[in-house]
Every structure is written in C-alpha cells, then in structure tokens.
C-alpha atoms as a PDB file:
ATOM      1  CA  UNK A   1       8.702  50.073  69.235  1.00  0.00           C
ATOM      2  CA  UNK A   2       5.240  50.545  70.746  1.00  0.00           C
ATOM      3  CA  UNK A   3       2.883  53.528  69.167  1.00  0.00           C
ATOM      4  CA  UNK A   4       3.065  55.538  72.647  1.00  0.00           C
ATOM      5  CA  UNK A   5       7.034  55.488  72.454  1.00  0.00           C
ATOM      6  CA  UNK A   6       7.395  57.015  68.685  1.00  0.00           C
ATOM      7  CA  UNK A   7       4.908  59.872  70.118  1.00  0.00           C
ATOM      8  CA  UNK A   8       6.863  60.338  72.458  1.00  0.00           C
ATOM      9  CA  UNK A   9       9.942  60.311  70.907  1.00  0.00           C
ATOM     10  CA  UNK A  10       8.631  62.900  67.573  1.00  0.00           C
ATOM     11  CA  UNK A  11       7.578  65.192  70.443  1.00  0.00           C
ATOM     12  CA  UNK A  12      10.410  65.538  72.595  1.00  0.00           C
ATOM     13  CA  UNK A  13      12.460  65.684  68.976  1.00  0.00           C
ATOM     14  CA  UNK A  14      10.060  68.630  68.054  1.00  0.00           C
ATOM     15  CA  UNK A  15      10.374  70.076  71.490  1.00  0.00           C
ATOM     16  CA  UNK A  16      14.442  70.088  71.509  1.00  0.00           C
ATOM     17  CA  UNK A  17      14.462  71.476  68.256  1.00  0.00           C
ATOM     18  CA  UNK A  18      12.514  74.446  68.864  1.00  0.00           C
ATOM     19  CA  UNK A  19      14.470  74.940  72.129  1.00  0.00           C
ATOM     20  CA  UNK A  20      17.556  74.994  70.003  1.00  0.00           C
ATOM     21  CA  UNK A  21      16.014  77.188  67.567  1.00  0.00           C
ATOM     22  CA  UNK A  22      15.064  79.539  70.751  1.00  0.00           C
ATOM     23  CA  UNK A  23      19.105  79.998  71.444  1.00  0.00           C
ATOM     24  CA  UNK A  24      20.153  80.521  67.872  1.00  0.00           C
ATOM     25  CA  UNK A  25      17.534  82.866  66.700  1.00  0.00           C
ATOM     26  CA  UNK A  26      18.234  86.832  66.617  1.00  0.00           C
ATOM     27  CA  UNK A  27      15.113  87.941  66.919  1.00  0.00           C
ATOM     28  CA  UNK A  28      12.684  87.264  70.649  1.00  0.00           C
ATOM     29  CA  UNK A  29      11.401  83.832  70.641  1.00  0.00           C
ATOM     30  CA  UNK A  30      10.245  81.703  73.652  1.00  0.00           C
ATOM     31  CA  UNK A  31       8.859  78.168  73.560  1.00  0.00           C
ATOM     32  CA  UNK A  32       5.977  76.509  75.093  1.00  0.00           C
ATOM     33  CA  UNK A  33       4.804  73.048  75.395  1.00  0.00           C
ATOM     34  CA  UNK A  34       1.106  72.072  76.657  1.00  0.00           C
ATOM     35  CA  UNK A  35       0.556  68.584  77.035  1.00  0.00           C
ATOM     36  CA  UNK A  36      -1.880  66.329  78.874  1.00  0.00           C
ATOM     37  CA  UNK A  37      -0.760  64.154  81.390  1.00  0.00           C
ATOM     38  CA  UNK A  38      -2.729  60.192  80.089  1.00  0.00           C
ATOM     39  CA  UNK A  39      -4.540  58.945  83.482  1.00  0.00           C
ATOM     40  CA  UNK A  40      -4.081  62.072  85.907  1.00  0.00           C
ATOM     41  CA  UNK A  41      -5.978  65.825  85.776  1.00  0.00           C
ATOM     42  CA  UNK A  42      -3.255  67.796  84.889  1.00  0.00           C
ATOM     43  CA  UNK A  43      -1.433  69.361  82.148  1.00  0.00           C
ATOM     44  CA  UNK A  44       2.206  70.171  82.267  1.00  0.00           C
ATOM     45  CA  UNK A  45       3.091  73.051  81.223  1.00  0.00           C
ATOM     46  CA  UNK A  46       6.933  74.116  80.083  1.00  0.00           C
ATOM     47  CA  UNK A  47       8.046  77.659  78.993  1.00  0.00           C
ATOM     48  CA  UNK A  48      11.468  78.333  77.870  1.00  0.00           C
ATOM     49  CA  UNK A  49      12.708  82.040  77.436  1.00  0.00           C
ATOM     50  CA  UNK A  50      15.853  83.789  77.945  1.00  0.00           C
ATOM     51  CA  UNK A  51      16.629  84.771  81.895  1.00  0.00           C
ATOM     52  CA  UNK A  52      16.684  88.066  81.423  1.00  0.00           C
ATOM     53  CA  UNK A  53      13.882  88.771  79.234  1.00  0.00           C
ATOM     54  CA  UNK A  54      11.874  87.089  81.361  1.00  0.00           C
ATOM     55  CA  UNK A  55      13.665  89.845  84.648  1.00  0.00           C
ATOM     56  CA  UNK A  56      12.821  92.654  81.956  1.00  0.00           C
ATOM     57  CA  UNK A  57       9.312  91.310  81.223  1.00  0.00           C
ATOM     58  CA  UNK A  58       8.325  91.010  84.827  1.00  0.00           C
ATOM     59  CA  UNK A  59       9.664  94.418  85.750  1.00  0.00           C
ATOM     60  CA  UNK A  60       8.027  96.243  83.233  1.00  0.00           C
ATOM     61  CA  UNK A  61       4.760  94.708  83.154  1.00  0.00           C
ATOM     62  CA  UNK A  62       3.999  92.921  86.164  1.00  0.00           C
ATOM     63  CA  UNK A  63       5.580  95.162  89.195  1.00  0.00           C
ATOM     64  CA  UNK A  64       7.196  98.146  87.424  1.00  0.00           C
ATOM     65  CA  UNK A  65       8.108  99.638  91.025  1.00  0.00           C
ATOM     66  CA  UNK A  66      10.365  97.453  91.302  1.00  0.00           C
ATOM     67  CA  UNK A  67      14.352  98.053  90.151  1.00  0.00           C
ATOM     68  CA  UNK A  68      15.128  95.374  87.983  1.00  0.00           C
ATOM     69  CA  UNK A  69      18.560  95.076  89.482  1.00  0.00           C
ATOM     70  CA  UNK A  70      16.736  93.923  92.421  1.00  0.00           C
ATOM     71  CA  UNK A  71      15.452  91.280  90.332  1.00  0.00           C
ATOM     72  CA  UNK A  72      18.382  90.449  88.735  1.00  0.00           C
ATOM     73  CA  UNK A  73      20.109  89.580  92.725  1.00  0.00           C
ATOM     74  CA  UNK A  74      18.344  86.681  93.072  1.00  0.00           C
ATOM     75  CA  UNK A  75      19.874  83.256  91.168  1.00  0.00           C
ATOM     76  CA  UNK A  76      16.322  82.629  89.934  1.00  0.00           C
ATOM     77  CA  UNK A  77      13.326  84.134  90.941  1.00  0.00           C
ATOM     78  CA  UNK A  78      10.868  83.174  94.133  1.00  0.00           C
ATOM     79  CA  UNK A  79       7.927  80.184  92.825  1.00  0.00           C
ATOM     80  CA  UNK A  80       5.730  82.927  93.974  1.00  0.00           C
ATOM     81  CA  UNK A  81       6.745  85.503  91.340  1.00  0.00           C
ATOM     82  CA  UNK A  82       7.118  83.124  89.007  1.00  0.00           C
ATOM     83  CA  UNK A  83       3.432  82.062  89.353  1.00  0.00           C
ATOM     84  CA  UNK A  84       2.380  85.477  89.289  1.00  0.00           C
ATOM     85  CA  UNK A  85       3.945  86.268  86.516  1.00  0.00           C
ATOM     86  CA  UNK A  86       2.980  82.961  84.148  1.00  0.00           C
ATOM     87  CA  UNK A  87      -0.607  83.125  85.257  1.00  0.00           C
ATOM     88  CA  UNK A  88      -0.977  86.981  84.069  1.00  0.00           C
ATOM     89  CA  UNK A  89       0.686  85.835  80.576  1.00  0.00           C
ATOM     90  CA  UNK A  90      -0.062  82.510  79.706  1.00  0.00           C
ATOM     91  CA  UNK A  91      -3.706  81.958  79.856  1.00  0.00           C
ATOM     92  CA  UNK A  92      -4.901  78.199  79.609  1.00  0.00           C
ATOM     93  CA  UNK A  93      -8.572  77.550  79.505  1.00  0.00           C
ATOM     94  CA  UNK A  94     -10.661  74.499  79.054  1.00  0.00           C
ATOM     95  CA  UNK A  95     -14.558  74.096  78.330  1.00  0.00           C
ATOM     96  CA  UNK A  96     -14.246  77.525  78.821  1.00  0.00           C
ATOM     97  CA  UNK A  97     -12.878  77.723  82.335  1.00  0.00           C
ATOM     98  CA  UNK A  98      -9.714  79.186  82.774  1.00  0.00           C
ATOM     99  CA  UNK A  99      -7.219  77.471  84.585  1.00  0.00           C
ATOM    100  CA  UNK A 100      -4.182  78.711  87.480  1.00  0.00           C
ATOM    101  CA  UNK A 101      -0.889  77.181  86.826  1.00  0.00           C
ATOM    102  CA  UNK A 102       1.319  76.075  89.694  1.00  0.00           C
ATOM    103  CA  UNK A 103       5.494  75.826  89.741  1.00  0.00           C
ATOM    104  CA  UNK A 104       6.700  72.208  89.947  1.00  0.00           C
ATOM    105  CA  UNK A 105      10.613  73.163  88.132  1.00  0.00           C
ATOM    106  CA  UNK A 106      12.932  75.953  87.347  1.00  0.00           C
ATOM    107  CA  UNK A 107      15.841  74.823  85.385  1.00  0.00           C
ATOM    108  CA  UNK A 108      18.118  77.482  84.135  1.00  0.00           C
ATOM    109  CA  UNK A 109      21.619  77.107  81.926  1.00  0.00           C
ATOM    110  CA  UNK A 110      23.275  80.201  80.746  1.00  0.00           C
ATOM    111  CA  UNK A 111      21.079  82.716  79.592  1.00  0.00           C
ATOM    112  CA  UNK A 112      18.188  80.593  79.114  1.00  0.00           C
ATOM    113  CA  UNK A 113      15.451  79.278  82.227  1.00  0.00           C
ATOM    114  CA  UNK A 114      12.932  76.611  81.567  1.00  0.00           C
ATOM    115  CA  UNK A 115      10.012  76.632  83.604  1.00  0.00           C
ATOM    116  CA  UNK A 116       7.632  73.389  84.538  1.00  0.00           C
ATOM    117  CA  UNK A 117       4.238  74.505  85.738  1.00  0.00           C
ATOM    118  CA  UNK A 118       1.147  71.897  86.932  1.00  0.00           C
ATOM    119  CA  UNK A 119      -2.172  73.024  85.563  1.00  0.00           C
ATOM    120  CA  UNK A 120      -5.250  70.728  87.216  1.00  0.00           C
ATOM    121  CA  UNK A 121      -8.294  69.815  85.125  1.00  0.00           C
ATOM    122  CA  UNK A 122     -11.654  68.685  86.749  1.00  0.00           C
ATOM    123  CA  UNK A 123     -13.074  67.256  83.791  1.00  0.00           C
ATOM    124  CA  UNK A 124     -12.689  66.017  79.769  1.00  0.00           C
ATOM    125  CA  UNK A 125     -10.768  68.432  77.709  1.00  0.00           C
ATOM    126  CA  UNK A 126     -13.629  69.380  75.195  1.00  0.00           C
ATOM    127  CA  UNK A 127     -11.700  72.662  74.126  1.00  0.00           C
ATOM    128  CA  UNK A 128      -8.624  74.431  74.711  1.00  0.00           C
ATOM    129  CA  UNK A 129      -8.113  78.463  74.058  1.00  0.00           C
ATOM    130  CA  UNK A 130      -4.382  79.649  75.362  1.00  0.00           C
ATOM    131  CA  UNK A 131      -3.418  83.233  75.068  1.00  0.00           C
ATOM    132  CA  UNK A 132       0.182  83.756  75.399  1.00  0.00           C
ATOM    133  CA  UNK A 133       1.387  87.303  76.230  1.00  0.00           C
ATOM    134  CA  UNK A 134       5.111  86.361  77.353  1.00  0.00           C
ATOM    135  CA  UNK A 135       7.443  89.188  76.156  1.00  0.00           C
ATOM    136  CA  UNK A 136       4.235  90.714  73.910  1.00  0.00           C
ATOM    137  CA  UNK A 137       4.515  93.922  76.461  1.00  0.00           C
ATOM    138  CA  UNK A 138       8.507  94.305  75.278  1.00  0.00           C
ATOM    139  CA  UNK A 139       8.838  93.255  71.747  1.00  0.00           C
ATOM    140  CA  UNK A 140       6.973  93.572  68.911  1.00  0.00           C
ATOM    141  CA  UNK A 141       9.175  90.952  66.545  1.00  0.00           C
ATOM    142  CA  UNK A 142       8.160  88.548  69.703  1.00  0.00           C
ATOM    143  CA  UNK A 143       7.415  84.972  68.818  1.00  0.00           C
ATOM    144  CA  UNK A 144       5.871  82.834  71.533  1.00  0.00           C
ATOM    145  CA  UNK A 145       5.660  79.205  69.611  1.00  0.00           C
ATOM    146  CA  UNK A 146       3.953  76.720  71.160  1.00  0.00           C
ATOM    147  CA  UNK A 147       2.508  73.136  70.606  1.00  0.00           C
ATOM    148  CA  UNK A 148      -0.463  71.458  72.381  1.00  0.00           C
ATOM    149  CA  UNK A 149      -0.601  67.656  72.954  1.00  0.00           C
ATOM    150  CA  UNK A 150      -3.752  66.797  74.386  1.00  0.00           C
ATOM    151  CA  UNK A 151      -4.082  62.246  73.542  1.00  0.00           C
ATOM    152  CA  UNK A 152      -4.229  61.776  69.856  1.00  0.00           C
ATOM    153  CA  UNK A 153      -4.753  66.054  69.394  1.00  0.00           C
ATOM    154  CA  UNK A 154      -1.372  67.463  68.476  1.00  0.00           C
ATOM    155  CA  UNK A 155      -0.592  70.973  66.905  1.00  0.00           C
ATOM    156  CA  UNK A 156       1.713  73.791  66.958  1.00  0.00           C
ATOM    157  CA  UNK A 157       1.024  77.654  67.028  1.00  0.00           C
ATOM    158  CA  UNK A 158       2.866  80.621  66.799  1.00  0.00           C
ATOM    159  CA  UNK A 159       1.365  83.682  68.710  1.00  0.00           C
ATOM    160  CA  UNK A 160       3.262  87.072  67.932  1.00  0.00           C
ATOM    161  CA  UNK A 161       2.731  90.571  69.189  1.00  0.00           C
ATOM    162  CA  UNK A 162      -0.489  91.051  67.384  1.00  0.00           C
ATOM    163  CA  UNK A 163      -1.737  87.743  67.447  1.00  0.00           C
ATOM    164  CA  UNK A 164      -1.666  86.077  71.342  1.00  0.00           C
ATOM    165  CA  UNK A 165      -5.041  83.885  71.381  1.00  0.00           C
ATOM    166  CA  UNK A 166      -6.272  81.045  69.493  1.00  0.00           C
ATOM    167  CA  UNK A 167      -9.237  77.652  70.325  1.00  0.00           C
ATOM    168  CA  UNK A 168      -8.790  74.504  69.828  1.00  0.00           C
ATOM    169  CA  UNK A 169     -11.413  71.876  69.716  1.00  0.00           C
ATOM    170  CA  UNK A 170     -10.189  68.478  70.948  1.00  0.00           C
ATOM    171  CA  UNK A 171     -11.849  65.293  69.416  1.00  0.00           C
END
C-alpha cells in the first residue's frame, strides 16, 4: 500500500471516529477537519454539528431578529447564510492573513449536517492560527475538536468555551 494511501486511510479513520463520537456524546461537541488540498490553493474545510444547534447558534448570535422557526422552515439553510455564519465563527488564517471560506456541500442525516467549505490560499502555508467559535455563544461545556492536515503537518485540537484560538507553525 503506497505511503499517501495509509495517510489517507488513518485520517479518514480518525475523522469517522470523531464524527461518531459527535452523535454519541451528551454533552455539545462539533467536529472540524482542515486539510490542504496537495497541488491546488485550497483547503477544504468540513464542520459537522447537530442541525439544530447550528439553527439556534445562528439565531442567537448571528441575526437574533430573526424567529428561529423561520429558520427551522427551510430543509437546510441558503449557501449564503451558511457562509455568513462559518466565516464569523471559524476563523482560518495563514502567514497571518485571514482567509473567507466558500460552500462547496451540505450533507445532512438526521439531526446532524456536515458542511464542506473551499478556503483559497495564494501562497506557502508558513503558519496556520484557527479560532473556532461554533456553539461558544450557546454552551459553555462546548467542544469544537478539530484536526489540521497541512502535507506531512498533522495535529488535533480541542477549542472549548474559554479556549477558541491556537498557531500552528508548519515545517
């Protein structure tokens, strides 16, 4: 089995387990994945959180005018909301520029909605600092874990309530 593939393999392993964990957890957890994509500009981005949560979130900290049974009408919500509400709580920056996310996929099953976002890059990831907020505004037992693969640079974080921001230097 070539290197690349085993990568590959341990990550999406690592990825499905803390999606599972996500679902069978009693306390508020959402999962994030930030990983380069080899030979392009871009990172892809994917957040997993529970449907609602994510209705609540958006309501009460993004546009709390609006009724959140509004919200709750559509099957899943507009890209447009969606980008306006990942790109005020999931800050990405590299070499110190921070960076807009774009929607590519919304998945949802159940309860649960995954969400694929595009970041573009314009030049050598030197460092990376994300600051996740997601749910920080609702819970304070929140747990946003998330895990960074950037080429041979591979970790995993977990950002709570009190502690949303962290920098990574890439070698």
């Amino acid at each position: 089995m070539p290197v690349s593939f085993n990568c590959e393999l341990k990550f999406m392993l690592k990825f499905i387990v803390l999606n599972v964990m996500l679902f069978l957890q009693p306390q508020h957890l959402t999962m994030t994945s930030i990983e380069y994509i080899p030979g392009s500009d871009s990172l892809k981005v994917t957040v997993s959180l529970v449907y609602d949560q994510l209705l609540h979130d958006y309501q009460q900290t993004i546009i709390d005018d609006i009724d959140l049974e509004a919200l709750r009408k559509y099957r899943l919500l507009p890209a447009d909301l969606i980008n306006s509400y990942i790109n005020s709580k999931l800050f990405i920056t590299i070499n110190k520029r921070l960076l807009t996310g774009k929607l590519l996929n919304t998945e949802s099953s159940g309860n649960s909605i995954v969400l694929t976002m595009l970041y573009r890059l314009d030049r050598k990831i030197k460092t990376i600092t994300v600051r996740n907020t997601i749910l920080t505004g609702l819970y304070s037992d929140i747990e946003n874990l998330t895990i960074i693969r950037i080429n041979d640079f591979e970790t995993g974080v977990k950002f709570t309530h009190d502690y949303t921001e962290e920098t990574f230097n890439i070698k």
